[in-house]
C-alpha atoms as a PDB file:
ATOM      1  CA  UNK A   1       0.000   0.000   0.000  1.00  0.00           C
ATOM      2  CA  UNK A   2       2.595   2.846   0.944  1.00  0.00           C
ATOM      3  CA  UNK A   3       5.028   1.528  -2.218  1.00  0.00           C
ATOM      4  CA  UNK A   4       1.528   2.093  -4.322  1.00  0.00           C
ATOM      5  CA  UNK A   5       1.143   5.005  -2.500  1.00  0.00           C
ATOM      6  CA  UNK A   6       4.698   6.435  -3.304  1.00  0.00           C
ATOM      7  CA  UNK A   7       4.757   5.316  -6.879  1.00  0.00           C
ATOM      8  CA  UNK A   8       1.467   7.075  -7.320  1.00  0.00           C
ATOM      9  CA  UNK A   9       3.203  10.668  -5.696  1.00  0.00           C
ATOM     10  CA  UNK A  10       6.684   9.824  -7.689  1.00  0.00           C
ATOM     11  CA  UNK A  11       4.234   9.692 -11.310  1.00  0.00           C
ATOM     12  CA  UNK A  12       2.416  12.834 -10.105  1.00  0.00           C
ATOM     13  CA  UNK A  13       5.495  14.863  -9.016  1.00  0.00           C
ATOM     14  CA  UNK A  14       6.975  13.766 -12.562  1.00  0.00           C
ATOM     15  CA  UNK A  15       3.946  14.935 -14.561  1.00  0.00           C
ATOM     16  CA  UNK A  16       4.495  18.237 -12.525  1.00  0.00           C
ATOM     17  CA  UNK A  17       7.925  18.608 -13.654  1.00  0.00           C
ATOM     18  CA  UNK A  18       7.171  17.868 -17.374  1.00  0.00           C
ATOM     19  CA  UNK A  19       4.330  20.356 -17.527  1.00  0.00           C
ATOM     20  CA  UNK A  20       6.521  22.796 -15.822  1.00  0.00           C
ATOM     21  CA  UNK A  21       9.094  22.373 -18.201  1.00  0.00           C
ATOM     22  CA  UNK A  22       7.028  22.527 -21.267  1.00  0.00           C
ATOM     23  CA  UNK A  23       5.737  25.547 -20.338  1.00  0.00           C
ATOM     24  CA  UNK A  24       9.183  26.938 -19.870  1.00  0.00           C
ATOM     25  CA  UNK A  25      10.325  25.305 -23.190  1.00  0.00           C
ATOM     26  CA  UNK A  26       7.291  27.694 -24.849  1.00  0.00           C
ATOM     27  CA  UNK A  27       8.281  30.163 -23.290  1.00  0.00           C
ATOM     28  CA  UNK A  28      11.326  30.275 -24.299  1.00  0.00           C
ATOM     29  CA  UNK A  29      10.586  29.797 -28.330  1.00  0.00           C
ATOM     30  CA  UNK A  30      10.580  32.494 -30.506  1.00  0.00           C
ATOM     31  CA  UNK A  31       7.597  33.811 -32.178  1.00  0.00           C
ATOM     32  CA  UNK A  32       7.251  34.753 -35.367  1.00  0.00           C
ATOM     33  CA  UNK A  33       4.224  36.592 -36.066  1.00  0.00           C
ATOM     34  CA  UNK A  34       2.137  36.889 -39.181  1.00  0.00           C
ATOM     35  CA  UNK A  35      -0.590  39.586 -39.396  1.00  0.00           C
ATOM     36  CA  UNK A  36      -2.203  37.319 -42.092  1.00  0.00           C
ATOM     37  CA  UNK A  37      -4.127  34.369 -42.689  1.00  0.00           C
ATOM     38  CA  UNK A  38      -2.308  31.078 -43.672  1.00  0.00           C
ATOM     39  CA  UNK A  39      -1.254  30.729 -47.186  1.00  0.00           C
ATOM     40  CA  UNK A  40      -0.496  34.270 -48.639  1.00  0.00           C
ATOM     41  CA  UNK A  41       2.661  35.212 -49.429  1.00  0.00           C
ATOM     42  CA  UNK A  42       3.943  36.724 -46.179  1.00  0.00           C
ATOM     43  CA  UNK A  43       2.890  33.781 -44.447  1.00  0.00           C
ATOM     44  CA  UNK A  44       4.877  31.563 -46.798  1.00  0.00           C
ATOM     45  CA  UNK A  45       8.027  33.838 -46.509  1.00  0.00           C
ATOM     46  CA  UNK A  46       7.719  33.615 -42.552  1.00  0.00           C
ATOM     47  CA  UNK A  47       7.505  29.838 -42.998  1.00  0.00           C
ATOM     48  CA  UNK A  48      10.520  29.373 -45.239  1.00  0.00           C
ATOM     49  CA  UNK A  49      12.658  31.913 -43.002  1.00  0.00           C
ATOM     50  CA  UNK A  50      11.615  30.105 -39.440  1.00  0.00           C
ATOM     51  CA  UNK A  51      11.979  26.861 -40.714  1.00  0.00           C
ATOM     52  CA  UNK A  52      16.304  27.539 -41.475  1.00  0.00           C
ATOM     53  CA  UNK A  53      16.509  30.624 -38.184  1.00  0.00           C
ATOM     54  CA  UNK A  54      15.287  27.979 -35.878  1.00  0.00           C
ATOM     55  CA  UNK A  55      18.672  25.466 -37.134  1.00  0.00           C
ATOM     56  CA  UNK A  56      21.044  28.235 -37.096  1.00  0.00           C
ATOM     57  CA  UNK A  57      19.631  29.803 -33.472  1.00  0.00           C
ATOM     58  CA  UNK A  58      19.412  26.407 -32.343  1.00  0.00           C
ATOM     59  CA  UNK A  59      16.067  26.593 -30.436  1.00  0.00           C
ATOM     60  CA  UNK A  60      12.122  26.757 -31.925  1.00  0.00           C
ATOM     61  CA  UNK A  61      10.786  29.516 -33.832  1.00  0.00           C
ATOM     62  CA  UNK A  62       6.937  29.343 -34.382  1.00  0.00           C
ATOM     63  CA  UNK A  63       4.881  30.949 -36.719  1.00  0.00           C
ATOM     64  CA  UNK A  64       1.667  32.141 -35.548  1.00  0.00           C
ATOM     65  CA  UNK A  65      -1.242  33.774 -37.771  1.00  0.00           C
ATOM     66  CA  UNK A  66      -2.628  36.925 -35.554  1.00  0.00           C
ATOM     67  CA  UNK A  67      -5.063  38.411 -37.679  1.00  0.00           C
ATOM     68  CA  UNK A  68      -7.382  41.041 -37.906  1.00  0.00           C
ATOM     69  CA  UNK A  69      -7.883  44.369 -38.655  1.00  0.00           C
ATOM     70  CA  UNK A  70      -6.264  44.027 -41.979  1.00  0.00           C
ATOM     71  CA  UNK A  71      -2.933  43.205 -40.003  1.00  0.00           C
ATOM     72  CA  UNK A  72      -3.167  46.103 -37.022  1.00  0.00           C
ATOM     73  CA  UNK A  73      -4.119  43.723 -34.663  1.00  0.00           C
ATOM     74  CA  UNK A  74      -0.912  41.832 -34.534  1.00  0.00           C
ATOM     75  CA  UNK A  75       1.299  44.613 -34.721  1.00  0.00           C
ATOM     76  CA  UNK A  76      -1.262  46.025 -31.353  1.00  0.00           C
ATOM     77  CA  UNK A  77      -1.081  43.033 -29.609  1.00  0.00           C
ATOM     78  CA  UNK A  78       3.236  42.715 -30.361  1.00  0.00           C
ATOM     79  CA  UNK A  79       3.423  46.488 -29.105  1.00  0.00           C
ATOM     80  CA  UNK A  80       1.466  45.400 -25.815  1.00  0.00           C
ATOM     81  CA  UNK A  81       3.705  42.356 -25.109  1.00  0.00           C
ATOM     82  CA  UNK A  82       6.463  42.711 -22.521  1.00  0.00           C
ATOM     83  CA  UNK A  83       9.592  44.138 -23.113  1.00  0.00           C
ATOM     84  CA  UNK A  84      11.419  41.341 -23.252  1.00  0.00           C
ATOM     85  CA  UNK A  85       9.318  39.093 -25.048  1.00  0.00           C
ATOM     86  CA  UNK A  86      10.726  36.616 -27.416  1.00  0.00           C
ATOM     87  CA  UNK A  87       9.118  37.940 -30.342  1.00  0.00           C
ATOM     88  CA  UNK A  88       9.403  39.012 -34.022  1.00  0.00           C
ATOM     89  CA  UNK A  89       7.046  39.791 -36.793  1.00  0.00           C
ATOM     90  CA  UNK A  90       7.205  39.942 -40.382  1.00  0.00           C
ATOM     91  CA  UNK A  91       5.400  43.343 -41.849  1.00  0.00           C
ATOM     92  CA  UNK A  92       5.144  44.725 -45.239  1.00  0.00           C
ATOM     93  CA  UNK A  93       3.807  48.388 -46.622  1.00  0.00           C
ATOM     94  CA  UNK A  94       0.330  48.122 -45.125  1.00  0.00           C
ATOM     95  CA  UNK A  95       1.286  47.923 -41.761  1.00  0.00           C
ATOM     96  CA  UNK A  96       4.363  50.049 -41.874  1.00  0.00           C
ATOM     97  CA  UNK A  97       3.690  52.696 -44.237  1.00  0.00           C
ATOM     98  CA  UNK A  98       0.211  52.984 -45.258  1.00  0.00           C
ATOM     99  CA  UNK A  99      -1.649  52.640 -42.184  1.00  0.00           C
ATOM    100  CA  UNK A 100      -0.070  55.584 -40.073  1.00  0.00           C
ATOM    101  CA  UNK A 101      -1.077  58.321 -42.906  1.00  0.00           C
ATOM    102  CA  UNK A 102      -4.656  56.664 -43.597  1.00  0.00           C
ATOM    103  CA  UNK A 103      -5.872  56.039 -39.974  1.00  0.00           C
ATOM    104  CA  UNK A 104      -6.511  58.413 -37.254  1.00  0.00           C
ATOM    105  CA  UNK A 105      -5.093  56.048 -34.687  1.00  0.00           C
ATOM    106  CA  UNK A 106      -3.424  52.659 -35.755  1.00  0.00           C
ATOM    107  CA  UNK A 107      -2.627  51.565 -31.977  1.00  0.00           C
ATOM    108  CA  UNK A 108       0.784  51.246 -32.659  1.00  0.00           C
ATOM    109  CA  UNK A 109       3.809  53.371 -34.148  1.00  0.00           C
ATOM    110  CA  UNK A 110       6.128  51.775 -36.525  1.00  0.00           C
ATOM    111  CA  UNK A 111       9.168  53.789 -35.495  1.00  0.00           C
ATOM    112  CA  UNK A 112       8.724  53.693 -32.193  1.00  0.00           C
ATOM    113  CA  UNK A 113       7.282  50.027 -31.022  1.00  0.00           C
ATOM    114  CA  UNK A 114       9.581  48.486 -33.723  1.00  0.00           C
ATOM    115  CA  UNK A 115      12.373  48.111 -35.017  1.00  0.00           C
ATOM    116  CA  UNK A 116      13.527  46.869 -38.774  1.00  0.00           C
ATOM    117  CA  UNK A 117      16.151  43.794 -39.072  1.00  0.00           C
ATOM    118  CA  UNK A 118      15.680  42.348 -42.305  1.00  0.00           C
ATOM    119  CA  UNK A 119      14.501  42.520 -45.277  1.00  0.00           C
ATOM    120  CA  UNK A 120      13.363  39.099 -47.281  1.00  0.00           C
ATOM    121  CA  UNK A 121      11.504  39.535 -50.103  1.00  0.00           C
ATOM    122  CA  UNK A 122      10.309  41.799 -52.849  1.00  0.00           C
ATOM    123  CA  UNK A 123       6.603  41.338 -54.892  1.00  0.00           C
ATOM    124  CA  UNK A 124       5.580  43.017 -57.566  1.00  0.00           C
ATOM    125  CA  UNK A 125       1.579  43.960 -58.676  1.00  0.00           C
ATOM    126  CA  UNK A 126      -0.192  42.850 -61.483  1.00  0.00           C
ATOM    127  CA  UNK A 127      -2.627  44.459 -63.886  1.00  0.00           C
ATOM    128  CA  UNK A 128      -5.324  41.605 -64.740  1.00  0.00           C
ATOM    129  CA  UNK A 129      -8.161  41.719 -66.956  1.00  0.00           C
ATOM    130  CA  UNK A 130     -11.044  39.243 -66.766  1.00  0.00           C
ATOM    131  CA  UNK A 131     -12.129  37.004 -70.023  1.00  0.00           C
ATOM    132  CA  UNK A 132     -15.143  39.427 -70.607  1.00  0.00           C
ATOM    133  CA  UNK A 133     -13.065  42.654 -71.645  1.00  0.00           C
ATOM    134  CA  UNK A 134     -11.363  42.034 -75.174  1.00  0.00           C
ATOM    135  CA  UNK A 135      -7.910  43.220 -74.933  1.00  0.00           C
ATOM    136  CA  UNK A 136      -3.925  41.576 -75.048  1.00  0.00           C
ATOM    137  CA  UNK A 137      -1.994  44.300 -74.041  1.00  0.00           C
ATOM    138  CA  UNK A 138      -2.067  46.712 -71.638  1.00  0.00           C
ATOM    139  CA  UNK A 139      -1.959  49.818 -74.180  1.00  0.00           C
ATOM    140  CA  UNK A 140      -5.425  48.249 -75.580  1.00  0.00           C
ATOM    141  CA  UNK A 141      -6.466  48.350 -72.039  1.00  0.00           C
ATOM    142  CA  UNK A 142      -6.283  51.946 -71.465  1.00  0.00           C
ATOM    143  CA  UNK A 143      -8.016  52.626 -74.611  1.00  0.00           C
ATOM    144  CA  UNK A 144     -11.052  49.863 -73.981  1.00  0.00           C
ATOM    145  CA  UNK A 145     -11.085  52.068 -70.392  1.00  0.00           C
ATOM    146  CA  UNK A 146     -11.055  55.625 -72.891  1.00  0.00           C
ATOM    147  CA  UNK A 147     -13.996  54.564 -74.602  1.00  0.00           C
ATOM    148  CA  UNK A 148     -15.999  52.698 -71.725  1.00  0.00           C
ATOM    149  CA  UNK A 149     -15.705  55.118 -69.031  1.00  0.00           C
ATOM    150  CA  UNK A 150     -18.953  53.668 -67.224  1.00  0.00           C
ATOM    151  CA  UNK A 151     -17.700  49.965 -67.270  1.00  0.00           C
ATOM    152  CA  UNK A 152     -13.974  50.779 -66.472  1.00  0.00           C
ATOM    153  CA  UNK A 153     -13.512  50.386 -62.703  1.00  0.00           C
ATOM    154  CA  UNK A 154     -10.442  48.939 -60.674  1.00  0.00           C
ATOM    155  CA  UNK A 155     -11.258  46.228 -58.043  1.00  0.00           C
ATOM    156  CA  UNK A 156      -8.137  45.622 -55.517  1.00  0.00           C
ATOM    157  CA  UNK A 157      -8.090  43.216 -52.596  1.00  0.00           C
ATOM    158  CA  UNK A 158      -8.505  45.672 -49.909  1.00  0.00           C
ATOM    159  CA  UNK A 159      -9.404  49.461 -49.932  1.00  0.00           C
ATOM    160  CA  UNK A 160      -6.509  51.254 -48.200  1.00  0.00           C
ATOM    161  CA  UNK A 161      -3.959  48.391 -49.735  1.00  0.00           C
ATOM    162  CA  UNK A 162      -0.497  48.995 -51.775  1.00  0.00           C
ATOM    163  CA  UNK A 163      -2.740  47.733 -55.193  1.00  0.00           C
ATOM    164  CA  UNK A 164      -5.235  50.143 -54.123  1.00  0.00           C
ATOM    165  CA  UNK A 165      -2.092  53.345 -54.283  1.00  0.00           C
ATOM    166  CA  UNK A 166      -1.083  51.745 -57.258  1.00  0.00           C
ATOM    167  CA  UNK A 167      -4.513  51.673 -58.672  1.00  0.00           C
ATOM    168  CA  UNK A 168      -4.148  55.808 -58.526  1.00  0.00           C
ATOM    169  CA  UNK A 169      -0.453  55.534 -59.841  1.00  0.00           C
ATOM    170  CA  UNK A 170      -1.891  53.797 -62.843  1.00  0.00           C
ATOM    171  CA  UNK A 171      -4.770  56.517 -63.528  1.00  0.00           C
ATOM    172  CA  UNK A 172      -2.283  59.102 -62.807  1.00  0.00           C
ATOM    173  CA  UNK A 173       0.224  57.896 -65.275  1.00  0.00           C
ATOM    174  CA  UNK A 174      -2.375  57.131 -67.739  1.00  0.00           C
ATOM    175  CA  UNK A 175      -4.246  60.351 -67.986  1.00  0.00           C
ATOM    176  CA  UNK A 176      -7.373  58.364 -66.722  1.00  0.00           C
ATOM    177  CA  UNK A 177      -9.722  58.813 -63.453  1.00  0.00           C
ATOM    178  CA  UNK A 178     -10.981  54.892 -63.027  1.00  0.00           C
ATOM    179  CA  UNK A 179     -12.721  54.568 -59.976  1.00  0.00           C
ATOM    180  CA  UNK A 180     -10.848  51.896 -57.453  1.00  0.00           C
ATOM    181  CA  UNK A 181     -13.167  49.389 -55.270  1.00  0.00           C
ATOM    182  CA  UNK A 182     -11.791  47.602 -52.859  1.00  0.00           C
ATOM    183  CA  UNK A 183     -12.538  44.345 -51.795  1.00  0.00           C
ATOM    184  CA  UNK A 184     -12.680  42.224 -48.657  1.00  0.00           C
ATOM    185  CA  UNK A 185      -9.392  39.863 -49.839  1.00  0.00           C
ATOM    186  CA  UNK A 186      -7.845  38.681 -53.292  1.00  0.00           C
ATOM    187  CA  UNK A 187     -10.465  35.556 -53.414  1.00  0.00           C
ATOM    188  CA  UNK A 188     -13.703  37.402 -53.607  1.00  0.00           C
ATOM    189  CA  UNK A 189     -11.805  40.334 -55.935  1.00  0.00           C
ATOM    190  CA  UNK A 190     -10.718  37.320 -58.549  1.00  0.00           C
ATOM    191  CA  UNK A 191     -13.855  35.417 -58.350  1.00  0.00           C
ATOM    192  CA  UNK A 192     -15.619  39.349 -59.608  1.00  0.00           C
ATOM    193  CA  UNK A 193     -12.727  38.890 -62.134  1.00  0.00           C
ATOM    194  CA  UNK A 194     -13.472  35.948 -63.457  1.00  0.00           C
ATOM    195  CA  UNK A 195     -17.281  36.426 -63.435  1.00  0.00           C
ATOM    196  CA  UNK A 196     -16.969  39.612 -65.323  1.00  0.00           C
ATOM    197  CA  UNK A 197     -18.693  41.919 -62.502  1.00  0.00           C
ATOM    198  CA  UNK A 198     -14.981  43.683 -62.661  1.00  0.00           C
ATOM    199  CA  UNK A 199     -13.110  44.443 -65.298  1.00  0.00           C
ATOM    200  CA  UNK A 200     -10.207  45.275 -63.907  1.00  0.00           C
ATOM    201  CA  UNK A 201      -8.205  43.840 -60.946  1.00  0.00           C
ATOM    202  CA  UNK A 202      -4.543  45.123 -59.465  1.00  0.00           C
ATOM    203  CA  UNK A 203      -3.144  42.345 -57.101  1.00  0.00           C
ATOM    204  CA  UNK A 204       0.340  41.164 -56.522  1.00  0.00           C
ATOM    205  CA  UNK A 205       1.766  39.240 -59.384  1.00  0.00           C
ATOM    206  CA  UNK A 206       1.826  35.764 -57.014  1.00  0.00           C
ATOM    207  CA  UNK A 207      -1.762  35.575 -56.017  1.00  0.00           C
ATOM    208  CA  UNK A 208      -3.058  36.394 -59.553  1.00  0.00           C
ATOM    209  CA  UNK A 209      -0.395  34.212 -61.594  1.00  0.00           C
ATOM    210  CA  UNK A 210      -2.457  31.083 -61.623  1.00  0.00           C
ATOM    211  CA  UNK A 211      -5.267  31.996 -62.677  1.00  0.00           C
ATOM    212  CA  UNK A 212      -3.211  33.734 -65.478  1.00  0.00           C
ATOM    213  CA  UNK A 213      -1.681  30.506 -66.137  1.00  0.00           C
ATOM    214  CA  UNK A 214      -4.976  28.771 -66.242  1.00  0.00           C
ATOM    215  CA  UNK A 215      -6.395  31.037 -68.885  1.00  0.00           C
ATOM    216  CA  UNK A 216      -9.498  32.446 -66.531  1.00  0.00           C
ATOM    217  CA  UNK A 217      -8.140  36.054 -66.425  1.00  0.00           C
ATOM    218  CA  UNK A 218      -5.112  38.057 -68.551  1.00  0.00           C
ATOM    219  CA  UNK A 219      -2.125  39.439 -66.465  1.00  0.00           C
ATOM    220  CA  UNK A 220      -1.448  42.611 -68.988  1.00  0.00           C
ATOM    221  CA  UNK A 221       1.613  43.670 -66.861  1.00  0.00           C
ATOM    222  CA  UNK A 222       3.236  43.704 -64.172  1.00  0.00           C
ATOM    223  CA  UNK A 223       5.044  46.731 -61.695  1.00  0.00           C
ATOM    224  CA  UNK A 224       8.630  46.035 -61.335  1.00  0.00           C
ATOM    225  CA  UNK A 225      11.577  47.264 -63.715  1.00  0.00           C
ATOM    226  CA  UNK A 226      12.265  43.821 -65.231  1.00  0.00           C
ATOM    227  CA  UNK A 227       9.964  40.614 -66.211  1.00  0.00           C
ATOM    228  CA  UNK A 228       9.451  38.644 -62.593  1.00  0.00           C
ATOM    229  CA  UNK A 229       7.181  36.582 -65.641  1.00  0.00           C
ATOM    230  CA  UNK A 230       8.957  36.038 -68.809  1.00  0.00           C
ATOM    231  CA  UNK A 231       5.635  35.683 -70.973  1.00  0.00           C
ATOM    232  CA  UNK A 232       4.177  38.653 -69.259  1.00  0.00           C
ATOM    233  CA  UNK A 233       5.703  42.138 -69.747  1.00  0.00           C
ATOM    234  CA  UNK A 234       6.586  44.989 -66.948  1.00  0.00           C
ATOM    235  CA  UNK A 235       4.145  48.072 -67.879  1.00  0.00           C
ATOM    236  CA  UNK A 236       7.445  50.077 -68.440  1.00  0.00           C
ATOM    237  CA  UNK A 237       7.900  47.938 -71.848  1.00  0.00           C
ATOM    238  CA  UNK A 238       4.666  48.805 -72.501  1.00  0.00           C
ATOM    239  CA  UNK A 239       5.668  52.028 -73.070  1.00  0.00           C
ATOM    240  CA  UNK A 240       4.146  53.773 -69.647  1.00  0.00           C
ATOM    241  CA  UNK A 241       6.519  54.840 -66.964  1.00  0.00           C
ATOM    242  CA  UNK A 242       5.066  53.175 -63.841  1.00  0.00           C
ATOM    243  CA  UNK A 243       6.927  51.332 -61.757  1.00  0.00           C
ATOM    244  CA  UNK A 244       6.141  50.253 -57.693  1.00  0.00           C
ATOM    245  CA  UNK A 245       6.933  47.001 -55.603  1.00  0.00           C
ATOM    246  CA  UNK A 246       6.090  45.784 -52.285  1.00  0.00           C
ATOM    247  CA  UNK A 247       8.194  43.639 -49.282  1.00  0.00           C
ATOM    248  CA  UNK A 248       8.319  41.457 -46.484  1.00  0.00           C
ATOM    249  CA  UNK A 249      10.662  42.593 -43.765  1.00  0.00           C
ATOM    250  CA  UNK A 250      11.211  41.203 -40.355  1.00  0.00           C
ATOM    251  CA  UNK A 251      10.777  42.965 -37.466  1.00  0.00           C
ATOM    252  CA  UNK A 252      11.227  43.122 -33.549  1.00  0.00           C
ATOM    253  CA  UNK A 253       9.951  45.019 -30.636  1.00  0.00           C
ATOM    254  CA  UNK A 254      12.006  48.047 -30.280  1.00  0.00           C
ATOM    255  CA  UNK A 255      12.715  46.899 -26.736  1.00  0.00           C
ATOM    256  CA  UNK A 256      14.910  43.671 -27.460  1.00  0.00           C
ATOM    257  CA  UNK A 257      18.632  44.277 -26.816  1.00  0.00           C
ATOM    258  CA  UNK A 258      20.417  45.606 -29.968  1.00  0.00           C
ATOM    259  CA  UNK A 259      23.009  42.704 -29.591  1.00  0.00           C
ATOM    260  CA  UNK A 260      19.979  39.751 -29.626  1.00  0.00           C
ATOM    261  CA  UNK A 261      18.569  42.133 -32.644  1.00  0.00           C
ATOM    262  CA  UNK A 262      21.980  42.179 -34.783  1.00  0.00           C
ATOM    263  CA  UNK A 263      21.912  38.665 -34.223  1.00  0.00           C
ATOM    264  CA  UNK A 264      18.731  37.581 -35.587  1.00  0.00           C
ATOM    265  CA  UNK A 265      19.240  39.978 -38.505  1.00  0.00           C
ATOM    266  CA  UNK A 266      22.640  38.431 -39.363  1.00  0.00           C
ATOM    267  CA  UNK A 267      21.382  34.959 -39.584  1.00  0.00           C
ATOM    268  CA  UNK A 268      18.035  36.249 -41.578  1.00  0.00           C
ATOM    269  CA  UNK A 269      20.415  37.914 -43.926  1.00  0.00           C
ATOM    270  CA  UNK A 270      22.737  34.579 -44.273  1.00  0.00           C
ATOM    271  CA  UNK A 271      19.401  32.285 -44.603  1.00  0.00           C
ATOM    272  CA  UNK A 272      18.045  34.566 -47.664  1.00  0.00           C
ATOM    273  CA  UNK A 273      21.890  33.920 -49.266  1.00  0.00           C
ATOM    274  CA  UNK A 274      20.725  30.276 -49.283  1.00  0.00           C
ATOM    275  CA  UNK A 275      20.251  29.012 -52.836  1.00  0.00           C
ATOM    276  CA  UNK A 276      17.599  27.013 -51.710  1.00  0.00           C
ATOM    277  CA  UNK A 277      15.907  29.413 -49.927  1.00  0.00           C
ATOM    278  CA  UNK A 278      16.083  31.598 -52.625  1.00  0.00           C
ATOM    279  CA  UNK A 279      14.539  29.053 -55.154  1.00  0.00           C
ATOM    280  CA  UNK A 280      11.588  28.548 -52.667  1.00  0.00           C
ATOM    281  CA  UNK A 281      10.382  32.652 -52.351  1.00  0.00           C
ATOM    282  CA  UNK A 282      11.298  32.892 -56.655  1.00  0.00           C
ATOM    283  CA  UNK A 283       8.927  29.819 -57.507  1.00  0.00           C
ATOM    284  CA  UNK A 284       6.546  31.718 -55.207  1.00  0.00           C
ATOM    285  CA  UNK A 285       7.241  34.769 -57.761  1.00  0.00           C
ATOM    286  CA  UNK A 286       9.063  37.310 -55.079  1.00  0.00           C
ATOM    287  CA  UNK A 287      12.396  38.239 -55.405  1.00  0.00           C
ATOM    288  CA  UNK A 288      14.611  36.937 -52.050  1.00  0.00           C
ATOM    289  CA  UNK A 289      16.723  40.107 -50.733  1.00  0.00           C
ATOM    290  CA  UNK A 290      19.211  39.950 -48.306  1.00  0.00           C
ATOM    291  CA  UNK A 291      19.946  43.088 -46.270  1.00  0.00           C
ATOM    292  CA  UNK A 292      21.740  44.374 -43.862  1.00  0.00           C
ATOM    293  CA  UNK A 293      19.792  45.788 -40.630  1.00  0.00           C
ATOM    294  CA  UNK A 294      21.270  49.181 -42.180  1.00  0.00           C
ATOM    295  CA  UNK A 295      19.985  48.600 -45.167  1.00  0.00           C
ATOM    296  CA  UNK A 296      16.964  47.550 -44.731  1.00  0.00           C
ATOM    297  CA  UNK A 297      16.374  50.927 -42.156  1.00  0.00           C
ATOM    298  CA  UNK A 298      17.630  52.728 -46.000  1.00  0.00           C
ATOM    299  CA  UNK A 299      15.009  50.967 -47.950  1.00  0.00           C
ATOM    300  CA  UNK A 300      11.953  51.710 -45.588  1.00  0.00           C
ATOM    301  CA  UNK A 301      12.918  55.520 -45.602  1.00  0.00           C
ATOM    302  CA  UNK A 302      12.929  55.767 -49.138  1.00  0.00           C
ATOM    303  CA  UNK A 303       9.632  53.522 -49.728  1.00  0.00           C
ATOM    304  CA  UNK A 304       7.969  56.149 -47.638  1.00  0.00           C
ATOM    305  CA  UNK A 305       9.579  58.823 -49.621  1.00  0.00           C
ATOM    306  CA  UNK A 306       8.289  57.301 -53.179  1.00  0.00           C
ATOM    307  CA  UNK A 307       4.337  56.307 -51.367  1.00  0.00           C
ATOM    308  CA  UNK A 308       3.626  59.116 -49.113  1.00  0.00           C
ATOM    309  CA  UNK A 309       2.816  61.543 -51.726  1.00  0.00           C
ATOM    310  CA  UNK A 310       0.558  58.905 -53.322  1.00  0.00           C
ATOM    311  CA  UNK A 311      -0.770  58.404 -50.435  1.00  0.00           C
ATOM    312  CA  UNK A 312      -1.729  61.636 -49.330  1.00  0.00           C
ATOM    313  CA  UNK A 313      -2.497  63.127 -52.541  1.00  0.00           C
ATOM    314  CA  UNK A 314      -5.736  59.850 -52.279  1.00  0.00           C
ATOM    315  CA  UNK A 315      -7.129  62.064 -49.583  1.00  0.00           C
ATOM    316  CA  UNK A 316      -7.704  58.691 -48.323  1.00  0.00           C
ATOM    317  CA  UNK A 317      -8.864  58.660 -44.108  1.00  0.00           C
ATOM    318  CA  UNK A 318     -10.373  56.285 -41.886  1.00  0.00           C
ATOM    319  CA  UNK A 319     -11.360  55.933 -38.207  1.00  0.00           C
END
């Protein structure tokens, strides 16, 4: 009876121990948030980047989908963490440069709750016209829009979004005053696409690409200074001077120690020098970059430089 009795205590005492220590273990992973759903591009970057970090660092790095609030939630809920949590996240435009000039309040401030340590990836936009509207080329495009003014909208995925800015870069550029409608996401935006209840749609070049491929909507171009798609030409060849791209850049909180920061950015920067790595994000169609924490700091200041104009000059505000 008392050996059952002391087996019973040694099993419980044990269970203790390992539940105790799995918490710790938890604890001590590092988090990698995404501000997205599963299965967009900046979740697949995150995935590709934890998945090598987590061999280098030599302990677990999880990826965790926080959404909501087209992304703000995430980057609220990182800001409210503790100082010292064991936490990064990986942002692009939307959170970091769009949201602080459209919203009154955002919750967070990009220079001051975070800071940048690398940049990953690059993505270009697409212009994509569904089945229904009977052009090839982008230059028939704009004149179809010239003599259809009351059928030629732009849908993007979300109203307030990078393809939304470059919606007005396009109209700018083109002389033309299409009205943009956003959307609640990419899916229901391409399904309007396909169904011909939008003529027009201005994604990034990764989510529309297989569709294009599968012959239910036309990419006529695409936004960056070279073919990312050799069938498919930039909008520069087609003889209009637009160019724009979005990223993917890891971030922390601004409170982790600058020596654990430079750290994490090193091995980032070594992981996207990986020729694997950078054949997984180009099958995915984004360009892998590998930057410095200096450099990447460069690129975000002159991002806002090129979008901020745009961005103001929308007149765009929301609550």
């Amino acid at each position: 009876m008392y050996t059952t009795k002391r087996l019973m205590l040694a099993a419980l005492l044990s269970t203790s121990l390992l539940s105790i220590t799995g918490v710790q273990a938890q604890d001590n992973n590092l988090r990698l948030i995404v501000p997205y759903p599963p299965g967009g591009s900046t979740d697949l970057a995150a995935r590709i980047v934890a998945n090598e970090l987590q061999t280098r660092l030599g302990s677990n790095v999880v990826v965790e989908n926080m959404v909501g609030a087209g992304g703000r939630l995430a980057m609220q809920n990182i800001k409210r963490m503790p100082a010292d949590a064991n936490v990064l996240v990986i942002a692009n435009p939307a959170l970091i440069t769009v949201a602080p000039l459209v919203f009154k309040s955002t919750g967070y401030d990009p220079d001051a709750d975070f800071q940048a340590l690398s940049q990953v990836s690059i993505y270009e936009f697409g212009v994509a016209v569904g089945t229904a509207v009977p052009v090839r080329e982008f230059p028939h495009m704009m004149a179809w829009i010239k003599a259809n003014p009351e059928k030629a909208n732009f849908g993007v995925p979300a109203t307030g979004s990078l393809p939304h800015f470059f919606a007005l870069m396009v109209n700018k550029a083109t002389n033309t005053n299409s009205p943009v409608i956003g959307y609640k996401g990419s899916a229901p935006l391409n399904t309007d696409l396909m169904g011909g209840h939008v003529p027009v749609a201005i994604d990034t070049v990764d989510t529309m690409l297989p569709l294009h491929l599968a012959g239910k909507i036309k990419i006529l171009g695409t936004s960056g200074e070279k073919r990312s798609v050799p069938t498919i030409p930039t909008l520069k060849e087609s003889g209009f001077n637009i160019a724009a791209t979005g990223w993917n850049v890891i971030f922390a909180k601004s409170s982790m120690p600058a020596d654990k920061a430079a750290r994490i950015a090193k091995e980032v920067a070594a992981i996207m020098q990986m020729p694997a790595v950078r054949d997984k994000f180009i099958n995915a169609k984004a360009e892998p970059i590998s930057s410095t924490q200096q450099q990447t700091k460069d690129m975000l200041s002159k991002f806002k430089a090129q979008w901020q104009p745009v961005i103001q000059q929308s007149g765009l505000k929301f609550d």
